[in-house]
Protein backbone atom coordinates (compact mmCIF):
# COMPACT_ATOMS: atom_id res chain seq x y z
CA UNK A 1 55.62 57.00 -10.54
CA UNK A 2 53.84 55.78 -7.38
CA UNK A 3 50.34 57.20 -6.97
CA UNK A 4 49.31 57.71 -3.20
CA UNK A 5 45.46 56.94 -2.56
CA UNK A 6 43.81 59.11 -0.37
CA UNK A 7 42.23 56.31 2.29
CA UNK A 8 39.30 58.81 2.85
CA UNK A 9 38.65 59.71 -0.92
CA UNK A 10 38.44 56.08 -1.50
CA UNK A 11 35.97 54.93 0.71
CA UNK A 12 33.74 57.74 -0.08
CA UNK A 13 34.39 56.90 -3.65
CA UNK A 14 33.24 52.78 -2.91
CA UNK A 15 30.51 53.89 -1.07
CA UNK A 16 29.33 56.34 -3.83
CA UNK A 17 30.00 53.35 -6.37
CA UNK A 18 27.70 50.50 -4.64
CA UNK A 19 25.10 53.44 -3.93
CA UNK A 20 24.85 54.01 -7.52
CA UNK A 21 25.37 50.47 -8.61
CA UNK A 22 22.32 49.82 -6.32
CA UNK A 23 20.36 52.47 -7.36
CA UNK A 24 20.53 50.74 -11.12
CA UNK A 25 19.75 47.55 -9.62
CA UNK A 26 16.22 48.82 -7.76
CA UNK A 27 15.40 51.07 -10.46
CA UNK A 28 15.80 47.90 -13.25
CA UNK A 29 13.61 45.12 -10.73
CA UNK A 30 10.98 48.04 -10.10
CA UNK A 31 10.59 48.74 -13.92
CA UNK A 32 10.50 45.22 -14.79
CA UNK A 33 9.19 43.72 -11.94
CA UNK A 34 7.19 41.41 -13.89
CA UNK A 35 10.24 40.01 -15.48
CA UNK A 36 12.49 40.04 -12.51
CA UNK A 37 9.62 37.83 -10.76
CA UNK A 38 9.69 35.12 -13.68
CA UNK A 39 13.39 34.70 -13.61
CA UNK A 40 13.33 34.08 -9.29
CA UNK A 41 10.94 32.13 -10.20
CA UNK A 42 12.86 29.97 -12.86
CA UNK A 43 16.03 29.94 -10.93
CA UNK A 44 14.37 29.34 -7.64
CA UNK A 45 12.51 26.06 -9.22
CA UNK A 46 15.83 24.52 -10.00
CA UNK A 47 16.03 24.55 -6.26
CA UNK A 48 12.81 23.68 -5.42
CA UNK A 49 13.59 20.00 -3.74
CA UNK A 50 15.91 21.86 -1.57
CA UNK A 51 13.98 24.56 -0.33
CA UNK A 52 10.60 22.58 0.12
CA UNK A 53 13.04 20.09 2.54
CA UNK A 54 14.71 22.52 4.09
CA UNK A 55 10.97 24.26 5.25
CA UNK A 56 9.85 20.48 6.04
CA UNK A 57 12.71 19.66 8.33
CA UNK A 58 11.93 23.17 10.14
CA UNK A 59 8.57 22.61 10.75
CA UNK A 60 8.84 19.28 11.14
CA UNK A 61 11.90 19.99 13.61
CA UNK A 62 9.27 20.95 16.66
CA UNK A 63 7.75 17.40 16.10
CA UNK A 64 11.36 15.96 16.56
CA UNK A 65 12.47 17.71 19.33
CA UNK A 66 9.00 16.34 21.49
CA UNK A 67 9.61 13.35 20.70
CA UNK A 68 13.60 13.32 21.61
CA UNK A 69 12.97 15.56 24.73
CA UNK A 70 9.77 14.23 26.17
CA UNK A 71 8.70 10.90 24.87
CA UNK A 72 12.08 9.05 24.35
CA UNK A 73 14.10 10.44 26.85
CA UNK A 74 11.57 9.16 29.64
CA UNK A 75 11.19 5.49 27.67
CA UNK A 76 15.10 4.62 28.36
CA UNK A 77 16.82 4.88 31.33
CA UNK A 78 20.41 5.58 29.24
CA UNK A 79 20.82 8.19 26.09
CA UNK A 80 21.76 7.10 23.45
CA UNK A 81 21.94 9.86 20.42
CA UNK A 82 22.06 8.30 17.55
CA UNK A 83 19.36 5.43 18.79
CA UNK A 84 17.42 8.34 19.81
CA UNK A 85 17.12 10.40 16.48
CA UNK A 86 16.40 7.64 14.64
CA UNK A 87 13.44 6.56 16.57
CA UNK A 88 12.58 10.07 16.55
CA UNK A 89 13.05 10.41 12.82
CA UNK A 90 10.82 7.56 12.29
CA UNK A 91 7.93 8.73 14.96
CA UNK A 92 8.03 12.54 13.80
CA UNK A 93 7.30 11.00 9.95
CA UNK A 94 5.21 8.36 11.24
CA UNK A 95 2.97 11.59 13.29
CA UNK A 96 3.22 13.89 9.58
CA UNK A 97 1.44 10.64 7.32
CA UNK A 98 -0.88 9.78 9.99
CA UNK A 99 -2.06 13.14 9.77
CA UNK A 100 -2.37 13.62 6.40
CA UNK A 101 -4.01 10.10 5.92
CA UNK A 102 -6.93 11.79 8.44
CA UNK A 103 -7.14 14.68 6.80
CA UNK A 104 -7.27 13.17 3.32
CA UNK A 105 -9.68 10.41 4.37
CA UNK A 106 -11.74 12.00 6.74
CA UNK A 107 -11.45 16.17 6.10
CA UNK A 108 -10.77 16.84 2.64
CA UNK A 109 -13.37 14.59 1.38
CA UNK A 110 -16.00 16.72 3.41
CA UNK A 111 -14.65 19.89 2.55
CA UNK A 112 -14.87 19.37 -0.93
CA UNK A 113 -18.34 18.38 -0.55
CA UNK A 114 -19.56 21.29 1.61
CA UNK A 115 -17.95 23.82 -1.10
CA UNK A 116 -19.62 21.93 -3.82
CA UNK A 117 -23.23 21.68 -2.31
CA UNK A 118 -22.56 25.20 -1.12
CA UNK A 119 -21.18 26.56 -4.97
CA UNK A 120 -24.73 24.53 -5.81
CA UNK A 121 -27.37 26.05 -3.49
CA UNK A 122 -25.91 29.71 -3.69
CA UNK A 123 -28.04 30.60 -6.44
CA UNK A 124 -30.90 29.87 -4.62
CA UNK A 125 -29.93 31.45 -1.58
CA UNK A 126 -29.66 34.60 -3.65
CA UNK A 127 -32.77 34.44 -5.22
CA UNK A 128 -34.66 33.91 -1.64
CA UNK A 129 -32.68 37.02 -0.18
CA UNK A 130 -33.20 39.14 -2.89
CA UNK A 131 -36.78 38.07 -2.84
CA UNK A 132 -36.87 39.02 1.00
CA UNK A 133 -35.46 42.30 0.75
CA UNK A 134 -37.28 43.40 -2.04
CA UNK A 135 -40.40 42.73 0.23
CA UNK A 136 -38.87 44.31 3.10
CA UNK A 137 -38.52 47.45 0.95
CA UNK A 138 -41.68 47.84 -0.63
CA UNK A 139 -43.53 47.42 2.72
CA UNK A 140 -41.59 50.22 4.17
CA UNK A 141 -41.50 54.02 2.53
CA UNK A 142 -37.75 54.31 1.56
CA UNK A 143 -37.33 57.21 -1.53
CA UNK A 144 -36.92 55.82 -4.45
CA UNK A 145 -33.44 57.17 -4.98
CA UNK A 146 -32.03 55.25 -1.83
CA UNK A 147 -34.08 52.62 -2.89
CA UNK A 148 -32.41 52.14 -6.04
CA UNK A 149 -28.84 52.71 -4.84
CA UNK A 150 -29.45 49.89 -2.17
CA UNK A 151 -30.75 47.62 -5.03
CA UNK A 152 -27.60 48.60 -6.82
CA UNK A 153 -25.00 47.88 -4.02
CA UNK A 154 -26.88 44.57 -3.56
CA UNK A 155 -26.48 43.37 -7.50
CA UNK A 156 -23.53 44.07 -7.36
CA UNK A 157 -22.53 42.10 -4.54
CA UNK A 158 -24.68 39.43 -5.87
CA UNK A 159 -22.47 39.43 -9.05
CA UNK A 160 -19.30 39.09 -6.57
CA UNK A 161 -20.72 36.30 -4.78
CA UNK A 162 -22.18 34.32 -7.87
CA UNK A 163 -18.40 35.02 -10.12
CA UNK A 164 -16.51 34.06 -6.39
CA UNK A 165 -18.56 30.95 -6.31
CA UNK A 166 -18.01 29.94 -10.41
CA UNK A 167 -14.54 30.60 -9.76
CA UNK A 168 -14.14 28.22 -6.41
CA UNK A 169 -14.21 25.12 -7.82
CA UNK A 170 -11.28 25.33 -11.02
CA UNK A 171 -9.16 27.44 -9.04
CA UNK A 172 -9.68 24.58 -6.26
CA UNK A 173 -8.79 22.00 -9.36
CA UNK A 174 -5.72 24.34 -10.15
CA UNK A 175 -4.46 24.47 -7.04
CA UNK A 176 -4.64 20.54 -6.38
CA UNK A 177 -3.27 20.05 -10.02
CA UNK A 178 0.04 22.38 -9.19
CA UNK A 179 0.46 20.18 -5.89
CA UNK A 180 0.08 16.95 -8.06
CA UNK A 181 2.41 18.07 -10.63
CA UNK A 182 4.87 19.24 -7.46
CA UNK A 183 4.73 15.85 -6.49
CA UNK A 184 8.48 14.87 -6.70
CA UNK A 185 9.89 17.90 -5.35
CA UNK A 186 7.74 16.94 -2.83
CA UNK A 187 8.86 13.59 -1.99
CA UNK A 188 12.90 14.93 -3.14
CA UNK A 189 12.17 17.36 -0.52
CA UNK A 190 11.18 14.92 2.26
CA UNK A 191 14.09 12.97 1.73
CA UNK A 192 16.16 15.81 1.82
CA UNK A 193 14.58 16.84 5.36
CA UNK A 194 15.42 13.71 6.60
CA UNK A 195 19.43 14.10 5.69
CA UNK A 196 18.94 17.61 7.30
CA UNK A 197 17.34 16.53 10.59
CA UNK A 198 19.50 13.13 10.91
CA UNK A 199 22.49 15.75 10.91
CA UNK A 200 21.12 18.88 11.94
CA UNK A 201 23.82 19.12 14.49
CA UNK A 202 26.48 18.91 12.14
CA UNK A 203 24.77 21.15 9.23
CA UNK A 204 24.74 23.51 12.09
CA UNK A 205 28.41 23.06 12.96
CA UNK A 206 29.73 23.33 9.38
CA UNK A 207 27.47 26.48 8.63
CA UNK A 208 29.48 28.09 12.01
CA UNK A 209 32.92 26.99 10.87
CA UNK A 210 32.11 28.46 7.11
CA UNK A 211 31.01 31.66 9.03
CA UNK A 212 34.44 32.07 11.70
CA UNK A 213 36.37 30.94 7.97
CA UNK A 214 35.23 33.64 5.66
CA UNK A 215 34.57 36.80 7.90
CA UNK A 216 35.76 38.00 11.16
CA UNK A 217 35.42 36.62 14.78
CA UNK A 218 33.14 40.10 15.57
CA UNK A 219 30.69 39.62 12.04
CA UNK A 220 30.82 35.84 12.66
CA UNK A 221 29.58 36.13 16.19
CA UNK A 222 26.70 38.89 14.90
CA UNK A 223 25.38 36.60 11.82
CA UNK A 224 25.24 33.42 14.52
CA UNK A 225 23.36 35.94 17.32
CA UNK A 226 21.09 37.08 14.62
CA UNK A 227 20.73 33.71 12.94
CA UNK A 228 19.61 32.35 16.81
CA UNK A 229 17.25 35.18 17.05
CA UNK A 230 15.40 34.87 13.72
CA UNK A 231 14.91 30.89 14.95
CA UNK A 232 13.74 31.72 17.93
CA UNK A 233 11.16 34.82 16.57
CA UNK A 234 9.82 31.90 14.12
CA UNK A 235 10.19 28.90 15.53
CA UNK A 236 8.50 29.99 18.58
CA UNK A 237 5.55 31.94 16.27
CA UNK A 238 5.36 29.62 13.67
CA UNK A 239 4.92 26.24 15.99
CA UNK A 240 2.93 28.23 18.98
CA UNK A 241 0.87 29.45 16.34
CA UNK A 242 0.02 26.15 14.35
CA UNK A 243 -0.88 24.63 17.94
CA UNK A 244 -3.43 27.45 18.88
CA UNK A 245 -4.76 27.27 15.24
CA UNK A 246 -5.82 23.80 15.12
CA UNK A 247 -7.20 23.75 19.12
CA UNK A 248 -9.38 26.80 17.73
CA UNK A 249 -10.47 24.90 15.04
CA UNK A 250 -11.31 21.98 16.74
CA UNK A 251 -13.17 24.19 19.85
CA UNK A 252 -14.92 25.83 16.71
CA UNK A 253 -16.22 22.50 15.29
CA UNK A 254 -17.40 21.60 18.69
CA UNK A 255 -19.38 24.61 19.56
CA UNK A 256 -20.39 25.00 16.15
CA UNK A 257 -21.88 21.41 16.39
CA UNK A 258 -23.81 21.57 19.38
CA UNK A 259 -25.51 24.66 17.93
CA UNK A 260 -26.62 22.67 14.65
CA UNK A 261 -24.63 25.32 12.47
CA UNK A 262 -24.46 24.62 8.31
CA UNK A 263 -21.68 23.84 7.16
CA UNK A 264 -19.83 23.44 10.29
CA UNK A 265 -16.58 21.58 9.19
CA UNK A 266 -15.98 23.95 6.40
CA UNK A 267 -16.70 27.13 8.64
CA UNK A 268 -14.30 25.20 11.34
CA UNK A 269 -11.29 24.51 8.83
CA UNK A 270 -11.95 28.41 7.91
CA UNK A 271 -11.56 29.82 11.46
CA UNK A 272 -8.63 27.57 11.90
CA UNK A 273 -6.75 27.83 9.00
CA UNK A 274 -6.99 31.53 9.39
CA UNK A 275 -6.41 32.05 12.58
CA UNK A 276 -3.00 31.33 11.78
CA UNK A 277 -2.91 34.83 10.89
CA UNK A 278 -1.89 37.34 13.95
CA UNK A 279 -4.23 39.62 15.28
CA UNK A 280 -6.42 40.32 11.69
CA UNK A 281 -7.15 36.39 11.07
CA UNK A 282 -10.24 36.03 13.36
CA UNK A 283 -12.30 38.87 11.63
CA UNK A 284 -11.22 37.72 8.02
CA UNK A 285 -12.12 34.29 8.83
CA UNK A 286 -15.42 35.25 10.18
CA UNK A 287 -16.78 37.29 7.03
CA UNK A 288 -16.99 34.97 4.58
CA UNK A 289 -17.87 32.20 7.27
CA UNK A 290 -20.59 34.62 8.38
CA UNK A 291 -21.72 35.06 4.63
CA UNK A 292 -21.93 31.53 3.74
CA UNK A 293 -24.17 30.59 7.49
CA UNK A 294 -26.58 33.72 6.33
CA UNK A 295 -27.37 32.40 3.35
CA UNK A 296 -29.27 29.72 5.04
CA UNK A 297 -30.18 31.70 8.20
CA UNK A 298 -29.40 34.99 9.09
CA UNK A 299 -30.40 34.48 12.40
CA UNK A 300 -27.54 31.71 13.21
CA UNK A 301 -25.40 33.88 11.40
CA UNK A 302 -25.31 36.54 13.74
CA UNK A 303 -25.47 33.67 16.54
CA UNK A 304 -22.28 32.78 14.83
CA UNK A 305 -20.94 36.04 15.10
CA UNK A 306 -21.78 35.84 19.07
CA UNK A 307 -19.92 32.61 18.81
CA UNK A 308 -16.83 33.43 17.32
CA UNK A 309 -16.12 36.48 19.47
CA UNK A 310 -16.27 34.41 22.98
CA UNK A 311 -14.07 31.75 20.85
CA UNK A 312 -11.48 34.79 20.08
CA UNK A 313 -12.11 35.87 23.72
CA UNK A 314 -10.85 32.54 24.98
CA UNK A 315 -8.62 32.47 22.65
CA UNK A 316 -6.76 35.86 23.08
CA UNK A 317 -7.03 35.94 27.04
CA UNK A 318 -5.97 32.45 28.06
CA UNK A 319 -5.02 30.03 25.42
CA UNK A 320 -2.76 32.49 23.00
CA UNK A 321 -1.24 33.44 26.31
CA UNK A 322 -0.54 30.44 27.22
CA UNK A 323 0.83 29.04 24.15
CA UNK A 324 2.82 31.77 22.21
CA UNK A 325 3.39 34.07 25.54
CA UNK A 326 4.93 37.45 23.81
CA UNK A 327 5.97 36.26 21.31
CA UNK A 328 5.18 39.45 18.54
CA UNK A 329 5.74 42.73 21.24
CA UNK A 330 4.82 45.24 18.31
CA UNK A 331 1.67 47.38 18.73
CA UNK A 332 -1.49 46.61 16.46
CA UNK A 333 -0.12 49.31 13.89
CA UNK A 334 3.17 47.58 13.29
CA UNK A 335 1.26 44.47 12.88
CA UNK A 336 -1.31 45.97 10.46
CA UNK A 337 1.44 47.42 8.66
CA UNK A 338 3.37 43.91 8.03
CA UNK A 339 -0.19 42.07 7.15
CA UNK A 340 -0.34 44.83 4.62
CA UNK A 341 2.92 45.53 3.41
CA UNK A 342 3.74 41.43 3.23
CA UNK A 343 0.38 39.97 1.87
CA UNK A 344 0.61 42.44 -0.81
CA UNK A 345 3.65 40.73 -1.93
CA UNK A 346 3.18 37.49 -0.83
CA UNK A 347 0.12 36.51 -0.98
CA UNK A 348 -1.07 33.91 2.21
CA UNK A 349 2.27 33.01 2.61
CA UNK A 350 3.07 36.80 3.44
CA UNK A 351 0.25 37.04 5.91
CA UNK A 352 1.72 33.94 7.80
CA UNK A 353 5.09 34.83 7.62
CA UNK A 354 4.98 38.89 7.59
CA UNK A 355 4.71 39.31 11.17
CA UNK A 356 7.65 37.63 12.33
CA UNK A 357 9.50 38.92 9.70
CA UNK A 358 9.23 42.30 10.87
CA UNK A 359 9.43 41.72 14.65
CA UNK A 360 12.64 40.22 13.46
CA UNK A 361 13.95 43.70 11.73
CA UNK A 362 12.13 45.65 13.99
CA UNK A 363 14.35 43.91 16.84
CA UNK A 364 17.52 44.70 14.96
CA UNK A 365 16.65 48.20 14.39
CA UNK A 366 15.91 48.72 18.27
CA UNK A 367 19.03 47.08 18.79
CA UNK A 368 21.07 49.10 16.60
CA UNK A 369 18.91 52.65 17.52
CA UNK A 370 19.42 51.54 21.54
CA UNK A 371 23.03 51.16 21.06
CA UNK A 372 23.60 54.18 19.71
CA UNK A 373 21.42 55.90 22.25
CA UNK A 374 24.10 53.82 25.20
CA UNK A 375 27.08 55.10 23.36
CA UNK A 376 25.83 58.69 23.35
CA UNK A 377 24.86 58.48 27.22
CA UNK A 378 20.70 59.12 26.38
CA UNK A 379 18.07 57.09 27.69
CA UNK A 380 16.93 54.14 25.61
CA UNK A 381 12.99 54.24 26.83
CA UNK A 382 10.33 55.44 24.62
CA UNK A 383 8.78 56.96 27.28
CA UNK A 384 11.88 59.63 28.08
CA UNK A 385 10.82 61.41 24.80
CA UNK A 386 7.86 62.17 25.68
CA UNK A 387 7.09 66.54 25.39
């Protein structure tokens, strides 16, 4: 006997299926969360090479494209592509070593001795603050039950300071040991970057033609839109970004010099490093930089403060501007709530990356919520639903 399937009963019936089946899926990662983050990680080392050179030949992409587009095209009079991306290739990696031979020669070196001398003198510093406010309090009349709750606070931030500062160093040494034993994938993955941006047009090519092969022209068309999107969301945040980092933290070191600050390359490589973070990354760059400048004079620490708030100034009203245009348009909020949401998860990496990552589903959600809107004939601006 032939049974006739009810088209509609079925598709509820699939949908009701991969609802449940990924209702047992969340509900397994979320109990054993733990578990389910050692096994990405095991599987995701096995592609480790792969990954690291696909992220180098994005980044390193930006540094290509100057080259090709500004530099070599003006040299010769004729194009010639494959002349061209070779010489391109070979400045772009030329650019990346010589400026990692600086910064391991000239930077690191000095960083690492900053942090030491300052892991070194913090005890002292300590001691000479505490000293100072316990003066300060005994030549003023404060009750003696404020008195000892302010006392309190301060141990225990002295105890925070003096475990951070025990802790800097090995988990410096760890962190330089993981990148040492990392050392292969790393050079796997540069050679892999190369392949990728020798043939990035055809890499591009083949991942359309898989696309228009295995789904349909309409889905094909909406994973290539959304794949152009996402590029331009990070490549424009990601490589605007790094620029207006590191002229921040070379303005920093500059200013910072002429005022005779302490520890001015390590406060400068803290601005600029964070900085990298939207909107937040000034202020949590300038706490501990502010801590570790009022240890040896709270005076040019809150000079410093002064400082760092024309620097952001700049910063936010002409050279951001200038560099990344609008490249986020989310409120602070939405912003807030990606730092949150994504450093929880991912650490730094989240904080970088968060951001973009949301403006890119928040701009497929207004896409999706504004078409709907069009096809039921109501207006699409915020503002029109307004009481």
């Amino acid at each position: 006997m032939k049974v006739k399937w009810n088209q509609r009963y079925n598709t509820i019936a699939v949908y009701s299926f991969l609802v449940l089946a990924l209702s047992i899926v969340f509900y397994i990662i979320a109990s054993e969360v733990n578990l389910f983050k050692v096994q990405v990680s095991r599987y995701l080392s096995v592609f480790s090479p792969i990954i690291i050179g696909f992220i180098m030949a994005y980044i390193f992409n930006f540094i290509l494209e100057f080259y090709e587009g500004y530099i070599l095209k003006h040299i010769f009079a004729k194009d010639h592509k494959k002349r061209d991306r070779i010489l391109g290739i070979v400045l772009t990696y030329s650019t990346v070593l010589l400026l990692l031979y600086l910064f391991l020669n000239f930077i690191f070196p000095q960083l690492i001795s900053s942090i030491m001398g300052l892991v070194n003198d913090i005890p002292k510093y300590v001691v000479e603050i505490s000293n100072k406010i316990i003066e300060y309090g005994e030549s003023i009349y404060i009750n003696d039950e404020y008195y000892k709750l302010i006392l309190g606070k301060w141990d225990e931030f002295v105890d925070y300071i003096l475990t951070f500062a025990t802790d800097l160093l090995p988990k410096i040494g760890n962190f330089t040991k993981v990148i040492l034993s990392s050392i292969w994938n790393i050079v796997l993955g540069i050679i892999v970057s190369i392949y990728l941006l020798i043939d990035k047009e055809k890499f591009i090519a083949l991942t359309r033609k898989v696309l228009f092969g295995t789904f349909s022209e309409e889905n094909a068309k909406f994973m290539i839109k959304m794949g152009i999107r996402t590029d331009n969301i990070f490549g424009k945040f990601l490589s605007g970004k790094l620029l207006d980092s590191f002229i921040i933290g070379i303005l920093t070191f500059i200013v910072l010099t002429v005022f005779k600050m302490p520890y001015v390359l390590l406060v400068s490589f803290i601005i600029g490093i964070t900085n990298i973070i939207p909107f937040f990354g000034p202020f949590i760059g300038a706490i501990p930089s502010f801590f570790i400048i009022m240890f040896i004079s709270p005076v040019k620490a809150l000079w410093f403060l002064l400082i760092i708030f024309i620097i952001q100034q700049i910063d936010g009203n002409i050279i951001g501007p200038k560099i990344l245009g609008d490249s986020l348009g989310i409120s602070a909020f939405w912003i807030m709530f990606s730092l949150l949401v994504a450093g929880k998860l991912f650490g730094f990496i989240g904080l970088v990356i968060g951001v973009p990552l949301f403006v890119l589903f928040y701009s497929i959600i207004k896409d999706i919520i504004e078409s709907r809107l069009n096809k039921k004939g109501l207006p699409i601006d915020t503002e029109e639903y307004y009481e």
